[in-house]
C-alpha atoms as a PDB file:
ATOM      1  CA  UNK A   1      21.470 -23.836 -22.059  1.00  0.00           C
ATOM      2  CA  UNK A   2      19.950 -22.705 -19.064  1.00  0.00           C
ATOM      3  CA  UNK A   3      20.430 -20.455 -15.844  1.00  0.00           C
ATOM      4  CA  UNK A   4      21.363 -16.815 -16.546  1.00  0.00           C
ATOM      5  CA  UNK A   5      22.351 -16.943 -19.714  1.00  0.00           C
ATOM      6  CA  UNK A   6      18.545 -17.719 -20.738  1.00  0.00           C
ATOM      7  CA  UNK A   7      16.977 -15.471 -18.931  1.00  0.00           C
ATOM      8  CA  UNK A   8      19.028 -12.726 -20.491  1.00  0.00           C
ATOM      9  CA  UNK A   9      18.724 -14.076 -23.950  1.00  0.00           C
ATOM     10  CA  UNK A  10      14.818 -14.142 -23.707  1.00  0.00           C
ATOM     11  CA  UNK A  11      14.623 -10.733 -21.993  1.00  0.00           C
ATOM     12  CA  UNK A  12      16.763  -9.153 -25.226  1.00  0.00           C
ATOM     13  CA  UNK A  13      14.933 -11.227 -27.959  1.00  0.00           C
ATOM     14  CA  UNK A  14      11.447  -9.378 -25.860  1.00  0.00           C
ATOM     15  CA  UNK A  15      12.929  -6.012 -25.943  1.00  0.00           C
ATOM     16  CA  UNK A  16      13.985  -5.982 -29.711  1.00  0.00           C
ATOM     17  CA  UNK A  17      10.096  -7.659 -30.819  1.00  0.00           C
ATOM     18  CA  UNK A  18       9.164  -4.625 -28.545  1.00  0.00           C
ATOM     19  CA  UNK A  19      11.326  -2.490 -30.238  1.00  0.00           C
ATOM     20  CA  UNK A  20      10.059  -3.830 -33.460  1.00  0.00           C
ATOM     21  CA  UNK A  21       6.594  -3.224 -32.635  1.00  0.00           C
ATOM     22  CA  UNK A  22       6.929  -0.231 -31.302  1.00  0.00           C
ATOM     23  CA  UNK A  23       9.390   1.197 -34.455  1.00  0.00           C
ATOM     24  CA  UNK A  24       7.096   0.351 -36.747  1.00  0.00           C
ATOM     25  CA  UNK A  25       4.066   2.218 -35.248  1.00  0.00           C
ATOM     26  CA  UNK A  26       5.894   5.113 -34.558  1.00  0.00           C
ATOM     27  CA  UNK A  27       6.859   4.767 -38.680  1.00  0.00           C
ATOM     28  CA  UNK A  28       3.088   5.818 -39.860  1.00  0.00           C
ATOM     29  CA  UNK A  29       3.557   9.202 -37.622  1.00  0.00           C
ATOM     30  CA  UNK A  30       5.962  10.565 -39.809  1.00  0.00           C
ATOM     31  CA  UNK A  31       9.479  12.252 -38.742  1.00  0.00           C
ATOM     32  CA  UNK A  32       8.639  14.738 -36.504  1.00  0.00           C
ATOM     33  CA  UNK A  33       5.516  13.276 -34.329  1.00  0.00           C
ATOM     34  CA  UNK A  34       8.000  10.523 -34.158  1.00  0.00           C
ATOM     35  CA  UNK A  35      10.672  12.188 -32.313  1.00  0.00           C
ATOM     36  CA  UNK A  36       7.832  13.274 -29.761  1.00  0.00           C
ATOM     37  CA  UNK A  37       6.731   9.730 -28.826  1.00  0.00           C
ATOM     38  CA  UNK A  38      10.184   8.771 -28.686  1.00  0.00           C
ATOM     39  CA  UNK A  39      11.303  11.790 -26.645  1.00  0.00           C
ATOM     40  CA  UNK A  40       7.634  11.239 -24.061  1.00  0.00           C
ATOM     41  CA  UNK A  41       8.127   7.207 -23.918  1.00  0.00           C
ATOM     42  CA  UNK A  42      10.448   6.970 -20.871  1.00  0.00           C
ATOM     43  CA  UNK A  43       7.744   9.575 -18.560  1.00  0.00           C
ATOM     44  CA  UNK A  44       4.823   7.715 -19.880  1.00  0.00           C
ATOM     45  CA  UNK A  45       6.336   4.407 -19.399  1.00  0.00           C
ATOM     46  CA  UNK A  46       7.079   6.167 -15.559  1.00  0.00           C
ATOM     47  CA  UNK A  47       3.880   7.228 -15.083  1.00  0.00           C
ATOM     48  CA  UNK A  48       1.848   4.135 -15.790  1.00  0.00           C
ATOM     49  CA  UNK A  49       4.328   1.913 -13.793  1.00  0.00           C
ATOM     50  CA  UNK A  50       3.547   4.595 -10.264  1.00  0.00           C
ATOM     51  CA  UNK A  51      -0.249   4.132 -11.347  1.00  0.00           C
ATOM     52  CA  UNK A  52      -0.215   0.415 -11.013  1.00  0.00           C
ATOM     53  CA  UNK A  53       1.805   0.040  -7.992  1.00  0.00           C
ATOM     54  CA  UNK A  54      -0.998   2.985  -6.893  1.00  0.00           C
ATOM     55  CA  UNK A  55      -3.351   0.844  -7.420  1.00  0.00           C
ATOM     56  CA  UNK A  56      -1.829  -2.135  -6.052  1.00  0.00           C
ATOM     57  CA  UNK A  57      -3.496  -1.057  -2.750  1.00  0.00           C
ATOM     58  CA  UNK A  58      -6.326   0.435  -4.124  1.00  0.00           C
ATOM     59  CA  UNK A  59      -8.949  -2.834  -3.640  1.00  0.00           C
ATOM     60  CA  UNK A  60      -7.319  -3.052   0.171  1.00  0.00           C
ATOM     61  CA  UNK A  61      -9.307  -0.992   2.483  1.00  0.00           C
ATOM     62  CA  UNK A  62      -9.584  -0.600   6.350  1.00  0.00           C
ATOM     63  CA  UNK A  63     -12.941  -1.171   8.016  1.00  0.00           C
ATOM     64  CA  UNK A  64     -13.897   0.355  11.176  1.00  0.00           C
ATOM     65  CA  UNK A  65     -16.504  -0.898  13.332  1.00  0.00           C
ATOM     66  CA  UNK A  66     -17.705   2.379  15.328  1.00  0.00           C
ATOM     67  CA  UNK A  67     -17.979   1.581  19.323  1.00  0.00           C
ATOM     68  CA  UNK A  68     -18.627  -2.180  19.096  1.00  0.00           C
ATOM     69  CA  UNK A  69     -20.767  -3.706  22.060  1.00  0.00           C
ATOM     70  CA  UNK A  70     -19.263  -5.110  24.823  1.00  0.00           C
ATOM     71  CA  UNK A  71     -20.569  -8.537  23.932  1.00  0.00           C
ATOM     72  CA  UNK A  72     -18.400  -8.529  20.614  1.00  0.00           C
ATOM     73  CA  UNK A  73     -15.372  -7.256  22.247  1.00  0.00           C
ATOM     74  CA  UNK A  74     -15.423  -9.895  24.995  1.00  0.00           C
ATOM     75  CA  UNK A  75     -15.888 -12.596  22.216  1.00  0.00           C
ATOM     76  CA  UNK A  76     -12.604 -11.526  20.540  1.00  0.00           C
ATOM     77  CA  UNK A  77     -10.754 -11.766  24.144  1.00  0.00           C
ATOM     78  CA  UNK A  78      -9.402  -7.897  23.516  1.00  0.00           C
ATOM     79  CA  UNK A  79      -8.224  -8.315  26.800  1.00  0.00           C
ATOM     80  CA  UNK A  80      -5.940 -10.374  26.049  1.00  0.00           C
ATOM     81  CA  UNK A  81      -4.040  -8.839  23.069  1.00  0.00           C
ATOM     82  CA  UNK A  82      -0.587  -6.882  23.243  1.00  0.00           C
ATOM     83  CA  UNK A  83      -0.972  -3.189  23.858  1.00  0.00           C
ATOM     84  CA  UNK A  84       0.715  -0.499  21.867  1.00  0.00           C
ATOM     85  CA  UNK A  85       1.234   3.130  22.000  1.00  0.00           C
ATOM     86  CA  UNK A  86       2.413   6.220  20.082  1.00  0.00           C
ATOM     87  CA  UNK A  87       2.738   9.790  20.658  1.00  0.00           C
ATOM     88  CA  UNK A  88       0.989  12.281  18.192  1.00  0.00           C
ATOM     89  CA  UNK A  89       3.018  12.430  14.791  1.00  0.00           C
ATOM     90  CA  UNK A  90       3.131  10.970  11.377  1.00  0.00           C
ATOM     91  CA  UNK A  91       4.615   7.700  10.313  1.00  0.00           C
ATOM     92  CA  UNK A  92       4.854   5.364   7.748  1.00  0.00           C
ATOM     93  CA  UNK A  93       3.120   1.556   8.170  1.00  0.00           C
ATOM     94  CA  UNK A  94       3.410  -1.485   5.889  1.00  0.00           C
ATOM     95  CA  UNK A  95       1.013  -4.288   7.193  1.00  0.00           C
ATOM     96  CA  UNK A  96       2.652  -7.544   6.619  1.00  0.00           C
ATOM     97  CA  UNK A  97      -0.097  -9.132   7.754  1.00  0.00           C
ATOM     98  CA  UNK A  98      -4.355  -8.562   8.677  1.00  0.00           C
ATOM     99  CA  UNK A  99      -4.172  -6.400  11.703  1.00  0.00           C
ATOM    100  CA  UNK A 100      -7.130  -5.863  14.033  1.00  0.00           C
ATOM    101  CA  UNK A 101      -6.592  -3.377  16.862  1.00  0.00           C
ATOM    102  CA  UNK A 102      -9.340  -1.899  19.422  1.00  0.00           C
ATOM    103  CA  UNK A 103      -8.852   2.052  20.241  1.00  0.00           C
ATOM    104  CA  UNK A 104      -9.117   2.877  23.880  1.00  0.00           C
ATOM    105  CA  UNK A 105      -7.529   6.140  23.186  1.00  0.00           C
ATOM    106  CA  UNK A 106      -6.313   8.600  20.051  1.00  0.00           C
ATOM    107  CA  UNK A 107      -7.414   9.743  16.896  1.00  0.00           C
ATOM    108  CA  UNK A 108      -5.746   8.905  13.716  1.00  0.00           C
ATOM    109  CA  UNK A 109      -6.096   9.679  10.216  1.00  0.00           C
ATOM    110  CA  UNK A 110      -4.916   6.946   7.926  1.00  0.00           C
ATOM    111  CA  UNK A 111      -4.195   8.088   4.491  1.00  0.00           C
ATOM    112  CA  UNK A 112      -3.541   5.066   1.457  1.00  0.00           C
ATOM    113  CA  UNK A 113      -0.155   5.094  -0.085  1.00  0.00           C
ATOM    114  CA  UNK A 114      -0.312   7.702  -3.040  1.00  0.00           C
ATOM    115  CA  UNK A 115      -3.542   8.399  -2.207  1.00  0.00           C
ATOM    116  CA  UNK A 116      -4.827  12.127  -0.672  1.00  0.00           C
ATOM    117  CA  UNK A 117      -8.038  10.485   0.722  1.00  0.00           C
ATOM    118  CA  UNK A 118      -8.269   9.433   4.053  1.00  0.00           C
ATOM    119  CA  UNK A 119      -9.850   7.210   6.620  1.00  0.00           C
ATOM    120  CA  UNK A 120     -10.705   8.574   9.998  1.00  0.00           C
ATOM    121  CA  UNK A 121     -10.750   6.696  13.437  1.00  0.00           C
ATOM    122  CA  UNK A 122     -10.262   6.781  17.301  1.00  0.00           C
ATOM    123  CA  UNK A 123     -11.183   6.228  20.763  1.00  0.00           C
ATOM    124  CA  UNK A 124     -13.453   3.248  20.711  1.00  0.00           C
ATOM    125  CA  UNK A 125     -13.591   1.944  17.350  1.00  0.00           C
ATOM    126  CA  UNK A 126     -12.535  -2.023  16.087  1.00  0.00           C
ATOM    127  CA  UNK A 127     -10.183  -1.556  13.145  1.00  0.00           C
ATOM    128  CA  UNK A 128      -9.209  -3.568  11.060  1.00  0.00           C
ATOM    129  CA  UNK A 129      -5.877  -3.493   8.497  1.00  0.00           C
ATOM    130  CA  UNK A 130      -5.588  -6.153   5.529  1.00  0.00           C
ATOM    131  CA  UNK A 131      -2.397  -7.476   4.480  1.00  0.00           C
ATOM    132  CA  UNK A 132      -0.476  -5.546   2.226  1.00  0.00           C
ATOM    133  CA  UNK A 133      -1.478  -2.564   2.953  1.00  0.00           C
ATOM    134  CA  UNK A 134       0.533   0.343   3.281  1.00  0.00           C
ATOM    135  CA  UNK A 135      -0.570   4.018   4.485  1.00  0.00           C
ATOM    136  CA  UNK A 136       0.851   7.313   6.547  1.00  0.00           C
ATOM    137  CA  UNK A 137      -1.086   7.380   9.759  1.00  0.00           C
ATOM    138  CA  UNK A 138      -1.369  11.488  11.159  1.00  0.00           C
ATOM    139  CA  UNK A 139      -2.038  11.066  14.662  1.00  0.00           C
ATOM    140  CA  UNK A 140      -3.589  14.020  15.974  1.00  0.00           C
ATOM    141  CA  UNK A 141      -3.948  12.386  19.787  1.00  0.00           C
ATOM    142  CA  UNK A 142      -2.035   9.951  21.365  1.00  0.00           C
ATOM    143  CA  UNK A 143      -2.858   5.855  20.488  1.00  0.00           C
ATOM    144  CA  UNK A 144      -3.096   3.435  22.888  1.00  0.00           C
ATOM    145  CA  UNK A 145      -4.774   0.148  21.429  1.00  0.00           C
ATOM    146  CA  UNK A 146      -5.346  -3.425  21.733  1.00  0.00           C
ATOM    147  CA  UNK A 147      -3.971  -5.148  18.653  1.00  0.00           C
ATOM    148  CA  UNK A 148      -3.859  -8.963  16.624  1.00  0.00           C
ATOM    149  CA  UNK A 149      -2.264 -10.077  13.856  1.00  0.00           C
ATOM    150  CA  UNK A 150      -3.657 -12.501  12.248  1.00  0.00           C
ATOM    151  CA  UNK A 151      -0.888 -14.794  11.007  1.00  0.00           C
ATOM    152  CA  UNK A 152       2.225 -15.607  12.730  1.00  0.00           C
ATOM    153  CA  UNK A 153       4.771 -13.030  10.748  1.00  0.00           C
ATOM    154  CA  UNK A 154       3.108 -10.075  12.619  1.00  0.00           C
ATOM    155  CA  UNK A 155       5.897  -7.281  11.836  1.00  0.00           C
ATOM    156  CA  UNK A 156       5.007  -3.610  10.876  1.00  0.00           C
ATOM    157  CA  UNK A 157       7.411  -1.473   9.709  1.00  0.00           C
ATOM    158  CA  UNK A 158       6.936   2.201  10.882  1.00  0.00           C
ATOM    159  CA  UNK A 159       9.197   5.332  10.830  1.00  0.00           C
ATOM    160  CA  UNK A 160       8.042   8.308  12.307  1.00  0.00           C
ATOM    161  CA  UNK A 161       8.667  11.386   9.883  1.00  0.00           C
END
């Protein structure tokens, strides 16, 4: 036996050991504290699912170089990147892959996913974006930057809101 059929059969023998498990705990609460737990499972189970995918981008950060030297800028070839633009606004970014981008004009504050902090950069810095990370970028001035990707799958997904 093997395929679908398998997979199913070991996901339903998990769930009733869970089940199990968790019935039998729940036994030593008594009647009433047990119809609580049962009645708060599905939210807590909610809650600690968004906190790990929270997380999942917590240990990826940006780092900004503040007004690099010439020197280092000619040594990555800037020059020679892509440009991009946007208008002032908010939108939505998923970074597929490391991003470095040179700032020759804007100001943007990048905010984590599910996060309220935020990191602040603009005209003149080196940034750089790892891979997987997602964030809302609130551009208070217009962007125009200089930009890499550092593997060959170099899409970012943005939607202005």
């Amino acid at each position: 036996m093997s395929g679908p059929v398998t997979k199913c059969y070991y996901v339903f023998t998990l769930f009733n050991l869970l089940f199990i498990v968790f019935d039998a705990f729940t036994h030593f609460l008594g009647p009433f504290r047990r119809k609580d737990v049962i009645k708060t499972l599905p939210m807590r189970l909610l809650n600690l699912l968004i906190s790990m995918a929270a997380d999942s981008n917590s240990n990826l950060r940006i780092t900004i170089e503040r007004n690099p030297p010439q020197s280092r800028l000619a040594e990555l070839n800037i020059k020679c990147w892509p440009k991009w633009g946007c208008s002032p606004g908010k939108y939505q970014l998923k970074f597929d892959a490391e991003e470095t981008c040179y700032l020759l004009k804007g100001k943007v504050k990048a905010y984590p996913k599910g996060s309220s902090d935020f990191v602040e950069f603009g005209a003149g810095d080196l940034v750089t974006i790892p891979k997987g990370f997602s964030c809302t970028w609130d551009v208070s001035v217009a962007v125009d930057k200089y930009y890499k990707f550092e593997s060959t799958s170099s899409s970012t997904s943005s939607t202005s809101s």
